[in-house]
PDB file of N, CA and C in Angstrom:
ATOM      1  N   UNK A   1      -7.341  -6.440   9.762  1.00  0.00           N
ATOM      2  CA  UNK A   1      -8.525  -5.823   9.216  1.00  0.00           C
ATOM      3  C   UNK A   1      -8.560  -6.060   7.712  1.00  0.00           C
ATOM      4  N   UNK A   2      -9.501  -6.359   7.105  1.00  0.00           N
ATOM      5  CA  UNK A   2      -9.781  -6.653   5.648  1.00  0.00           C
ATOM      6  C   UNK A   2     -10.234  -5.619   5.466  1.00  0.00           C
ATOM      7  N   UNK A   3     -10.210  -5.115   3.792  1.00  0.00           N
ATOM      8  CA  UNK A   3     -10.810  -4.091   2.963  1.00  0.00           C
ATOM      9  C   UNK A   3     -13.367  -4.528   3.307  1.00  0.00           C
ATOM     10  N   UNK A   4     -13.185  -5.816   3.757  1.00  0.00           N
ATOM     11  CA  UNK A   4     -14.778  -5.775   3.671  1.00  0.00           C
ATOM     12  C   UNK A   4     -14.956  -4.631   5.113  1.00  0.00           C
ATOM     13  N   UNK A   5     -14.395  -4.981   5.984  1.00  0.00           N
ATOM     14  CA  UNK A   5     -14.186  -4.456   7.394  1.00  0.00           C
ATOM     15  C   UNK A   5     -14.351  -3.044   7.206  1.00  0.00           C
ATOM     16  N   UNK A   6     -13.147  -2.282   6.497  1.00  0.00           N
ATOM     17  CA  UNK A   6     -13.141  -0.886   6.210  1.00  0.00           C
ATOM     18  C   UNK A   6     -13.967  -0.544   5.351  1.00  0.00           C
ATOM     19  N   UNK A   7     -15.141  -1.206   4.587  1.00  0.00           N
ATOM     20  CA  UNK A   7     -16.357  -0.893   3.617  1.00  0.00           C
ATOM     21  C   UNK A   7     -16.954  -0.478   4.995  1.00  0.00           C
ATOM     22  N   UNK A   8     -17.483  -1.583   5.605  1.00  0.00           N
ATOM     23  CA  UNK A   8     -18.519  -1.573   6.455  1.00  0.00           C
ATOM     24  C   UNK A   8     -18.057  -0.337   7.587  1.00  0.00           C
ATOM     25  N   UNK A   9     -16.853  -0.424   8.116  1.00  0.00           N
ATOM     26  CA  UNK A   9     -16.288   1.211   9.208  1.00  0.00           C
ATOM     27  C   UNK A   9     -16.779   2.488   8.140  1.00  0.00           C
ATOM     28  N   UNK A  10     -16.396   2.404   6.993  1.00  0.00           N
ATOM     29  CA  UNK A  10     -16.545   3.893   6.341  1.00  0.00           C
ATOM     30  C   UNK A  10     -18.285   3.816   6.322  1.00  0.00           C
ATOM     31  N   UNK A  11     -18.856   3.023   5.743  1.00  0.00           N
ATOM     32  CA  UNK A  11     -20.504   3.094   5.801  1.00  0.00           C
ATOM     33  C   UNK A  11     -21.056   3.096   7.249  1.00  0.00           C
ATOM     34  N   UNK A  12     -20.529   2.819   7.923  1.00  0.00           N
ATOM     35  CA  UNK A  12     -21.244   3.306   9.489  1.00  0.00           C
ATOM     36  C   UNK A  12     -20.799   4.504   9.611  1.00  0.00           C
ATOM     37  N   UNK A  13     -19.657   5.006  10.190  1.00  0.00           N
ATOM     38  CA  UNK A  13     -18.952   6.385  10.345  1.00  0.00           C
ATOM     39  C   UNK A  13     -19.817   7.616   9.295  1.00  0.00           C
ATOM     40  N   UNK A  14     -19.585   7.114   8.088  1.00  0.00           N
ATOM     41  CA  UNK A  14     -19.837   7.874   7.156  1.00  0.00           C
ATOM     42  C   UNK A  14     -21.292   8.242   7.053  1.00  0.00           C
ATOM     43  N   UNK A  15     -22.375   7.294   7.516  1.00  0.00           N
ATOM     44  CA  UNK A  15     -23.667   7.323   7.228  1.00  0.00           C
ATOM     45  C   UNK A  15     -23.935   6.712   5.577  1.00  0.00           C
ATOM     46  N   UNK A  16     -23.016   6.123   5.360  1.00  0.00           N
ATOM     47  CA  UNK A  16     -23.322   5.569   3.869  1.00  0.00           C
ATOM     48  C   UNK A  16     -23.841   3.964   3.435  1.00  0.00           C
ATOM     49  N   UNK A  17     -24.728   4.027   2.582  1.00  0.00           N
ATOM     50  CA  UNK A  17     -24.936   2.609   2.151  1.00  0.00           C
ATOM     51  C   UNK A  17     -23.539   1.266   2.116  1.00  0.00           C
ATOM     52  N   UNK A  18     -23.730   0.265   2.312  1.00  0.00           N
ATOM     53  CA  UNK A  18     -22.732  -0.149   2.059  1.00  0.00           C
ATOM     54  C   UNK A  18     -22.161  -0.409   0.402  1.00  0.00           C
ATOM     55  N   UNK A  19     -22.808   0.209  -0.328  1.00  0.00           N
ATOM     56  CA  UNK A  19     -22.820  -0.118  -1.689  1.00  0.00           C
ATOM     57  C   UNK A  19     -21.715   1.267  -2.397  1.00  0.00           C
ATOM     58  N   UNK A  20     -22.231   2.478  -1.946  1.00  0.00           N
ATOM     59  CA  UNK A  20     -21.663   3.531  -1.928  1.00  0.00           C
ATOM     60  C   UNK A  20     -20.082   3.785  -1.009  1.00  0.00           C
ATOM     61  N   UNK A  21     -20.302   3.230   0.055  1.00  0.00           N
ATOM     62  CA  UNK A  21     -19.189   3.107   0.859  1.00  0.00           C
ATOM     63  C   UNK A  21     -18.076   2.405  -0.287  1.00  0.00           C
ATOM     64  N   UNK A  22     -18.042   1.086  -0.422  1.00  0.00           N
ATOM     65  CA  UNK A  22     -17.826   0.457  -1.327  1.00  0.00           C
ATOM     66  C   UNK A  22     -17.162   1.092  -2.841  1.00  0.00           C
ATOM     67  N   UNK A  23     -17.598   1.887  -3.225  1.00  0.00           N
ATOM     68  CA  UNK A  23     -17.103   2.366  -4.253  1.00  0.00           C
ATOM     69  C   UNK A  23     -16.453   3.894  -3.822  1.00  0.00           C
ATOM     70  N   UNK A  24     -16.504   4.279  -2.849  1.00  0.00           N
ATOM     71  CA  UNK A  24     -15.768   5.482  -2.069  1.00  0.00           C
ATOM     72  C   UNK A  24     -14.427   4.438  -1.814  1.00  0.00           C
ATOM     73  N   UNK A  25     -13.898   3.596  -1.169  1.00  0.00           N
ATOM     74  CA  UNK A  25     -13.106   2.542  -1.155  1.00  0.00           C
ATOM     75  C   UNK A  25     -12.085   2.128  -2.078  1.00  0.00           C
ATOM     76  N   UNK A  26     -12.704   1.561  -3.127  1.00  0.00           N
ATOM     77  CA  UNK A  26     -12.768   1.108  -4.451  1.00  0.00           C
ATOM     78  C   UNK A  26     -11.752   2.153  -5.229  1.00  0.00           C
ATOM     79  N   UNK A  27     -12.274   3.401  -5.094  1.00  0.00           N
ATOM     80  CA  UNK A  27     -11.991   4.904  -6.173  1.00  0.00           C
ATOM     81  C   UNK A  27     -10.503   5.059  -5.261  1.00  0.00           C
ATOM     82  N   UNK A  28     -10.809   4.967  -4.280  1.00  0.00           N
ATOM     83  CA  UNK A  28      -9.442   5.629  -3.297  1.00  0.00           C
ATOM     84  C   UNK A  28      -8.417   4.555  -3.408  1.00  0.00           C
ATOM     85  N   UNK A  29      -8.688   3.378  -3.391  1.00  0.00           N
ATOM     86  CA  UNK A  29      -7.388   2.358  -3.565  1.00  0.00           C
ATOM     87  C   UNK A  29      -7.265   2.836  -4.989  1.00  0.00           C
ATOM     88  N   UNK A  30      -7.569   2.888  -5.943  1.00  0.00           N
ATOM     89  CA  UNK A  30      -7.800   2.778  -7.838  1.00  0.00           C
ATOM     90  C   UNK A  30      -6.857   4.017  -7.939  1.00  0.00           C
ATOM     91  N   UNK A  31      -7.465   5.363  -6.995  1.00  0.00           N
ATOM     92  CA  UNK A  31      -6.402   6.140  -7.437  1.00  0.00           C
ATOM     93  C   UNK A  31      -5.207   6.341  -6.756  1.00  0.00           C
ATOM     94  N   UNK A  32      -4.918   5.706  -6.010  1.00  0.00           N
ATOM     95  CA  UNK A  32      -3.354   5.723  -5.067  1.00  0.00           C
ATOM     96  C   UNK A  32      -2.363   4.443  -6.104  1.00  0.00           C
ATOM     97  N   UNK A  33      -3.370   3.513  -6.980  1.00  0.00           N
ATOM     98  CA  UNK A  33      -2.738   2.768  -7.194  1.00  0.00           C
ATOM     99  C   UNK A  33      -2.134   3.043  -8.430  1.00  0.00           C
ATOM    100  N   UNK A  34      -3.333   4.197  -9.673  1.00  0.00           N
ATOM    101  CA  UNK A  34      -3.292   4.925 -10.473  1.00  0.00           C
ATOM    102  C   UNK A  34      -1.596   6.221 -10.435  1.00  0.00           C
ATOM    103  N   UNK A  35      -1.777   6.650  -9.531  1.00  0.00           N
ATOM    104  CA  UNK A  35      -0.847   7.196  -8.722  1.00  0.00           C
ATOM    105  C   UNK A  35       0.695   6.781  -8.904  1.00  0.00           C
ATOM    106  N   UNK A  36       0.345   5.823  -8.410  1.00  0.00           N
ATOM    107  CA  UNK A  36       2.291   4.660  -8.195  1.00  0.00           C
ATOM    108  C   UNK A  36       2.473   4.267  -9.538  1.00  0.00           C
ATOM    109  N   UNK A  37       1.829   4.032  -9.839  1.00  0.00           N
ATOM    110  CA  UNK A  37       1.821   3.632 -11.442  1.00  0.00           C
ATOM    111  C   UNK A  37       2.426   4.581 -12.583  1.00  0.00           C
ATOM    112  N   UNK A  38       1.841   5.667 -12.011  1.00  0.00           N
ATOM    113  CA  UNK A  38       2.781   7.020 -12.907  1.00  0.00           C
ATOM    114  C   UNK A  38       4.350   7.496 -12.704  1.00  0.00           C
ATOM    115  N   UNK A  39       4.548   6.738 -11.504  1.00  0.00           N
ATOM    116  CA  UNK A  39       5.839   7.310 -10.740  1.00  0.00           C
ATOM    117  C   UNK A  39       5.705   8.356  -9.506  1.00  0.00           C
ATOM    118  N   UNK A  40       4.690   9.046  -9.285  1.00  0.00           N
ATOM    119  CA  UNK A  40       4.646   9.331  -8.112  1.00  0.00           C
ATOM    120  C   UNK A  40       3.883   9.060  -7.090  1.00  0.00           C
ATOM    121  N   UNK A  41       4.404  10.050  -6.271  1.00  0.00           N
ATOM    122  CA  UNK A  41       4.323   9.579  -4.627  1.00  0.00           C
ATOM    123  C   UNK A  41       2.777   9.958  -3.675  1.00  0.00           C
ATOM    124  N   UNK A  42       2.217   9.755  -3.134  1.00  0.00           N
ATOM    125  CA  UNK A  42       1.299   9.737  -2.358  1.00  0.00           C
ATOM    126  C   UNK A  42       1.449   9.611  -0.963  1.00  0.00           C
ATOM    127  N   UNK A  43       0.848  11.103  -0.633  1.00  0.00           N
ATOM    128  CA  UNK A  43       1.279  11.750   0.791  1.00  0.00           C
ATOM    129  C   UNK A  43      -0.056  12.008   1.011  1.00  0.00           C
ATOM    130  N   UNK A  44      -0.747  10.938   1.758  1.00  0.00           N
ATOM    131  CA  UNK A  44      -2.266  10.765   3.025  1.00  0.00           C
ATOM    132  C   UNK A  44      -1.474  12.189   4.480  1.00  0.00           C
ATOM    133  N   UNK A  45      -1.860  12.996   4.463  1.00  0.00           N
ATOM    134  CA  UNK A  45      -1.330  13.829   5.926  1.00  0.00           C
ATOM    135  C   UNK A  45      -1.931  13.098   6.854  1.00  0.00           C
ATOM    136  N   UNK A  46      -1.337  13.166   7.716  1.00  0.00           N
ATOM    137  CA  UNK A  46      -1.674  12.333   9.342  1.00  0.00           C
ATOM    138  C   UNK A  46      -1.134  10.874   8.754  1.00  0.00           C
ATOM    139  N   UNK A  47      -1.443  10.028   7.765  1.00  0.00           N
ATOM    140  CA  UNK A  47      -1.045   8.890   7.534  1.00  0.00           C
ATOM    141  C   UNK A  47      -0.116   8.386   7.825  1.00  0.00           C
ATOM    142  N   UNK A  48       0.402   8.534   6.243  1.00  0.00           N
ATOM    143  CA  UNK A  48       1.650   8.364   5.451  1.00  0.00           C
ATOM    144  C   UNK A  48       2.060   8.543   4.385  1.00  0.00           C
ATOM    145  N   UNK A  49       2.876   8.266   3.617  1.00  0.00           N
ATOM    146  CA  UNK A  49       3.445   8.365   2.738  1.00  0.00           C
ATOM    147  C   UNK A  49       3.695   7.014   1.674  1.00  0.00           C
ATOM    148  N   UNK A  50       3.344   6.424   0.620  1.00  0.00           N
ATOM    149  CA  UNK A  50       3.235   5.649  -0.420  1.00  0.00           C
ATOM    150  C   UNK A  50       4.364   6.076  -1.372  1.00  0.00           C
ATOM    151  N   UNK A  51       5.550   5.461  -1.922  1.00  0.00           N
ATOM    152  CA  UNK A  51       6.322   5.557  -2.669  1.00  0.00           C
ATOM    153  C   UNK A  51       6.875   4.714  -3.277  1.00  0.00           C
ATOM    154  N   UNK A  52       7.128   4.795  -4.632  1.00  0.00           N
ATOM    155  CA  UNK A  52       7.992   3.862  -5.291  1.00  0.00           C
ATOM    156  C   UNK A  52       9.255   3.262  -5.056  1.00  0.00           C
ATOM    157  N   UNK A  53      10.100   2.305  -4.914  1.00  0.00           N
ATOM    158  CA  UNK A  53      11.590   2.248  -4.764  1.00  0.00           C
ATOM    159  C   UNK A  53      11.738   0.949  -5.491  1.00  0.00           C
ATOM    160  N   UNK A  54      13.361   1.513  -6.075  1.00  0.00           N
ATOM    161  CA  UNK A  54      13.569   0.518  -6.864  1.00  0.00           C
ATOM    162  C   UNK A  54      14.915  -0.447  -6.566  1.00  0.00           C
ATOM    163  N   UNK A  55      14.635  -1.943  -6.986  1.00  0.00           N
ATOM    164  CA  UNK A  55      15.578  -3.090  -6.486  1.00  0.00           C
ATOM    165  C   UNK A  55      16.442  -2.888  -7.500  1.00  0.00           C
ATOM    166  N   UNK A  56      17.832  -3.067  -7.733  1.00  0.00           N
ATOM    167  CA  UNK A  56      18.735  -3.369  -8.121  1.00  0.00           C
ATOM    168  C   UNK A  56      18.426  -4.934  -8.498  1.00  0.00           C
ATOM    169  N   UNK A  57      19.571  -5.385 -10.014  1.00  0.00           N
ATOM    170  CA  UNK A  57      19.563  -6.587 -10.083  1.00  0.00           C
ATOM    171  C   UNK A  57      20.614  -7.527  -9.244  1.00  0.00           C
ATOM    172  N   UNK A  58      20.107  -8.426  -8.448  1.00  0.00           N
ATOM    173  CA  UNK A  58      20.917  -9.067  -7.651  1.00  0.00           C
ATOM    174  C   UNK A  58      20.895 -10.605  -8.200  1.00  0.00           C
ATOM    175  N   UNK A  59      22.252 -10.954  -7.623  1.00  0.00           N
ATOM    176  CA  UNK A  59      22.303 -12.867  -7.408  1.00  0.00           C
ATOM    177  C   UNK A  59      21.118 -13.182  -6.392  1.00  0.00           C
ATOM    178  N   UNK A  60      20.468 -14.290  -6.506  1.00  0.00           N
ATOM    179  CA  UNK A  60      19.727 -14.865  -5.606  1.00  0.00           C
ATOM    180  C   UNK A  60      19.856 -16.336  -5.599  1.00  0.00           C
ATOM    181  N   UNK A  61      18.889 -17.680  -4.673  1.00  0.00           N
ATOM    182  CA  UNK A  61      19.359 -18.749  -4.890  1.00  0.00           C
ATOM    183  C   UNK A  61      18.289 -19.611  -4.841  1.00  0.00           C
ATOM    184  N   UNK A  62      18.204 -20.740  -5.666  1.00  0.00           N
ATOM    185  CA  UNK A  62      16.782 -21.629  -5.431  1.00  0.00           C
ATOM    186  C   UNK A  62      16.952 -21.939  -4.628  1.00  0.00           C
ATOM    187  N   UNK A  63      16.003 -22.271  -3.669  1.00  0.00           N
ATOM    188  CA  UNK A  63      15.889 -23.072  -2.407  1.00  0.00           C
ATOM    189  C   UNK A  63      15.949 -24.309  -2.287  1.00  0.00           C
ATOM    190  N   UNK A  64      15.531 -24.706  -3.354  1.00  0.00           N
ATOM    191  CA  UNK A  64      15.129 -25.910  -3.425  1.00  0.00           C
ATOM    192  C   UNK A  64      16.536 -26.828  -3.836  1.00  0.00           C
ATOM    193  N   UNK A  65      16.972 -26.170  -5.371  1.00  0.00           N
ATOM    194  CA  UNK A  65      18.189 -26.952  -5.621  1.00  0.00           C
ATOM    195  C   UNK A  65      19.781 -26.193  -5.093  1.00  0.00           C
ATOM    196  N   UNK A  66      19.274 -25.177  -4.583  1.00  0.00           N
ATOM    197  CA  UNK A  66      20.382 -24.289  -4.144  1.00  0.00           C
ATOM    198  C   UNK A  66      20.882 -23.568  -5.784  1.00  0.00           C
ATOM    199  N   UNK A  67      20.908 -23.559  -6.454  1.00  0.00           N
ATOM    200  CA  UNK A  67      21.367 -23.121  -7.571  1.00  0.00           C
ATOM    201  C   UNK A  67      21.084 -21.496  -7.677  1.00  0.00           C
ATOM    202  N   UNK A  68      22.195 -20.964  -8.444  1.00  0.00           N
ATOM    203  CA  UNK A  68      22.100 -19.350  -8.056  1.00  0.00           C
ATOM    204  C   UNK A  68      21.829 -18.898  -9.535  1.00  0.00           C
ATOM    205  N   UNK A  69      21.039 -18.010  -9.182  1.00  0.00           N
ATOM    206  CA  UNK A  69      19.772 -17.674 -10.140  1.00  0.00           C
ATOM    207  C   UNK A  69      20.346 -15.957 -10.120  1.00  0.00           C
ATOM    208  N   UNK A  70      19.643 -15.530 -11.152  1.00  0.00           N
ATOM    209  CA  UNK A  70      19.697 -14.233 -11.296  1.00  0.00           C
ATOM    210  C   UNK A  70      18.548 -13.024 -11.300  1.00  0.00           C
ATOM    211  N   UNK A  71      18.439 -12.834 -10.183  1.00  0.00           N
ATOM    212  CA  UNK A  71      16.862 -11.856  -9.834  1.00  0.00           C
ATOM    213  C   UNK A  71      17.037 -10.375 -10.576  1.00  0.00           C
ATOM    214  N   UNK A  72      16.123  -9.885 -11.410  1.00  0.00           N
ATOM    215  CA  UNK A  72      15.991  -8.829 -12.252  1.00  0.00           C
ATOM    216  C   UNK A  72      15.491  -7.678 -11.477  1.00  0.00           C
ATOM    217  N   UNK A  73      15.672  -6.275 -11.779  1.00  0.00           N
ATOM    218  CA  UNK A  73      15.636  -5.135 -11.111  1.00  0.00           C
ATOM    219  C   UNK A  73      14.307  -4.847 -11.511  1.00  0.00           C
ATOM    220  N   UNK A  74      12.952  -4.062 -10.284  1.00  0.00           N
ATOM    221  CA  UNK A  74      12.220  -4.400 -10.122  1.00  0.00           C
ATOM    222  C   UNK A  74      11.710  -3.201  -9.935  1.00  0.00           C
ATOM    223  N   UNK A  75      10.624  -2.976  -9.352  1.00  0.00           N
ATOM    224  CA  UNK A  75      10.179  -1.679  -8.628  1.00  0.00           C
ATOM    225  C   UNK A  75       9.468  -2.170  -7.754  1.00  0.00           C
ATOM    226  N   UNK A  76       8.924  -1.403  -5.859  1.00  0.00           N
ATOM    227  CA  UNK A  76       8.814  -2.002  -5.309  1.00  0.00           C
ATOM    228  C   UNK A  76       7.416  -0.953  -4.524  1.00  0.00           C
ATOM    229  N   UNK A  77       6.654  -1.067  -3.701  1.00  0.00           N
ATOM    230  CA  UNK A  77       6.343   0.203  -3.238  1.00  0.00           C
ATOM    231  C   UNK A  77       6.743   0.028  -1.521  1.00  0.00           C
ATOM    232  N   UNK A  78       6.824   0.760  -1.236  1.00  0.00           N
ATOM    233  CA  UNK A  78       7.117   1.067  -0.071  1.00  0.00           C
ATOM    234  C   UNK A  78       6.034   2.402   0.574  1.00  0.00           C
ATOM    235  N   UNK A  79       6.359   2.215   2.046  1.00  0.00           N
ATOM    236  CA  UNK A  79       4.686   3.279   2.739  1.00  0.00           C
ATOM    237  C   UNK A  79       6.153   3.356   3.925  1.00  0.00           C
ATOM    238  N   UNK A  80       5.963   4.639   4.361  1.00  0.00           N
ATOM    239  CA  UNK A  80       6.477   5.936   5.609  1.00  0.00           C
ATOM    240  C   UNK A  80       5.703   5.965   6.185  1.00  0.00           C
ATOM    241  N   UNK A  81       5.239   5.581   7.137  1.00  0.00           N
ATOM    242  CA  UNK A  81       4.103   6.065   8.146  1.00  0.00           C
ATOM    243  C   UNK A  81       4.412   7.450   9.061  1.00  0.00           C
ATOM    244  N   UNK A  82       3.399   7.783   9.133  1.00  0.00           N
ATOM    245  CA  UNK A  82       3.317   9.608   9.537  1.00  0.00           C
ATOM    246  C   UNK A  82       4.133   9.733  10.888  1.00  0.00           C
ATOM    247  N   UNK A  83       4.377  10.319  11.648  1.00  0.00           N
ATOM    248  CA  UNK A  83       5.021  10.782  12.986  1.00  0.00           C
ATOM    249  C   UNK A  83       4.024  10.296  13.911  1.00  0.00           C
ATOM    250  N   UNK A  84       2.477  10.916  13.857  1.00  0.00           N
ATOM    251  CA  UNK A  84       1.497  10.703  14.521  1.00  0.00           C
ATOM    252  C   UNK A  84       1.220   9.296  14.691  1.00  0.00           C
ATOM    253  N   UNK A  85       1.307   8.590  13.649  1.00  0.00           N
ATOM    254  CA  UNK A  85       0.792   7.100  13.786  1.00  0.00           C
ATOM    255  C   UNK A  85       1.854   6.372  14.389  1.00  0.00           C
ATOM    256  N   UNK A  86       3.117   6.621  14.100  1.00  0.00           N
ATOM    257  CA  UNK A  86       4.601   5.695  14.817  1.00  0.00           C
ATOM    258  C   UNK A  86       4.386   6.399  16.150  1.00  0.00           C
ATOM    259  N   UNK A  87       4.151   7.178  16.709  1.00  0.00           N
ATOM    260  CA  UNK A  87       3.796   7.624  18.036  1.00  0.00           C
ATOM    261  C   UNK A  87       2.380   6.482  18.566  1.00  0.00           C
ATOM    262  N   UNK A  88       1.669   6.881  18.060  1.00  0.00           N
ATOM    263  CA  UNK A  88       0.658   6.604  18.535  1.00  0.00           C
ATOM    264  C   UNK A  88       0.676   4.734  18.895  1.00  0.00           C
ATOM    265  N   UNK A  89       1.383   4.258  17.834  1.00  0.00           N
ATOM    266  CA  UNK A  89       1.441   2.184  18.015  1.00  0.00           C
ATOM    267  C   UNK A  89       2.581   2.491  18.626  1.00  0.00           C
ATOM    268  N   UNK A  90       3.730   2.988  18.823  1.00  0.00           N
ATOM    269  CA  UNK A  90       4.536   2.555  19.794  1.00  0.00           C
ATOM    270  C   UNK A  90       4.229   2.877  21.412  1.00  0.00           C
ATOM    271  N   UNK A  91       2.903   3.584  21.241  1.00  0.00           N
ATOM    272  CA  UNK A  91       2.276   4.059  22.918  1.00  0.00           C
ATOM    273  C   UNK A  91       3.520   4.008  23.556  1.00  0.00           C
TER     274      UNK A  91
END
């Protein structure tokens, strides 16, 4: 499913223009992303859960020449999906 897909589901469902839908969309990714950005966490109920985690600096290796490189510590996000939803796709 693409983000155009979920414009057009929220503007049918919703009864909304697709223009308005669209920026209902827009605001909700902006502030979850606003969100992670500060350091915390974002808990959708029924969803999931959106959180930061962070990589350690590790050895890594080019692929190409095999040569071992040094990968820098990072931040990463990571998503928990709710009880309801891991129920529900593992039917």
């Amino acid at each position: 499913m693409l983000k155009a897909d979920i414009i057009e589901k929220v503007a049918k469902e919703a009864h909304l223009t697709k223009k308005a839908a669209k920026e209902a969309v827009d605001s909700t990714f902006n502030n979850v992303i606003a969100a992670l950005k500060k350091g915390e966490k974002v808990v959708v109920s029924g969803f999931g859960t959106f959180v930061i985690r962070s990589r350690k600096a590790r050895p890594g290796r080019n692929p190409k020449t095999g040569q071992t490189i040094q990968l820098p510590s990072m931040n990463t996000v990571g998503f928990v999906a709710s009880k309801g939803i891991k129920k529900t796709v593992r039917k």
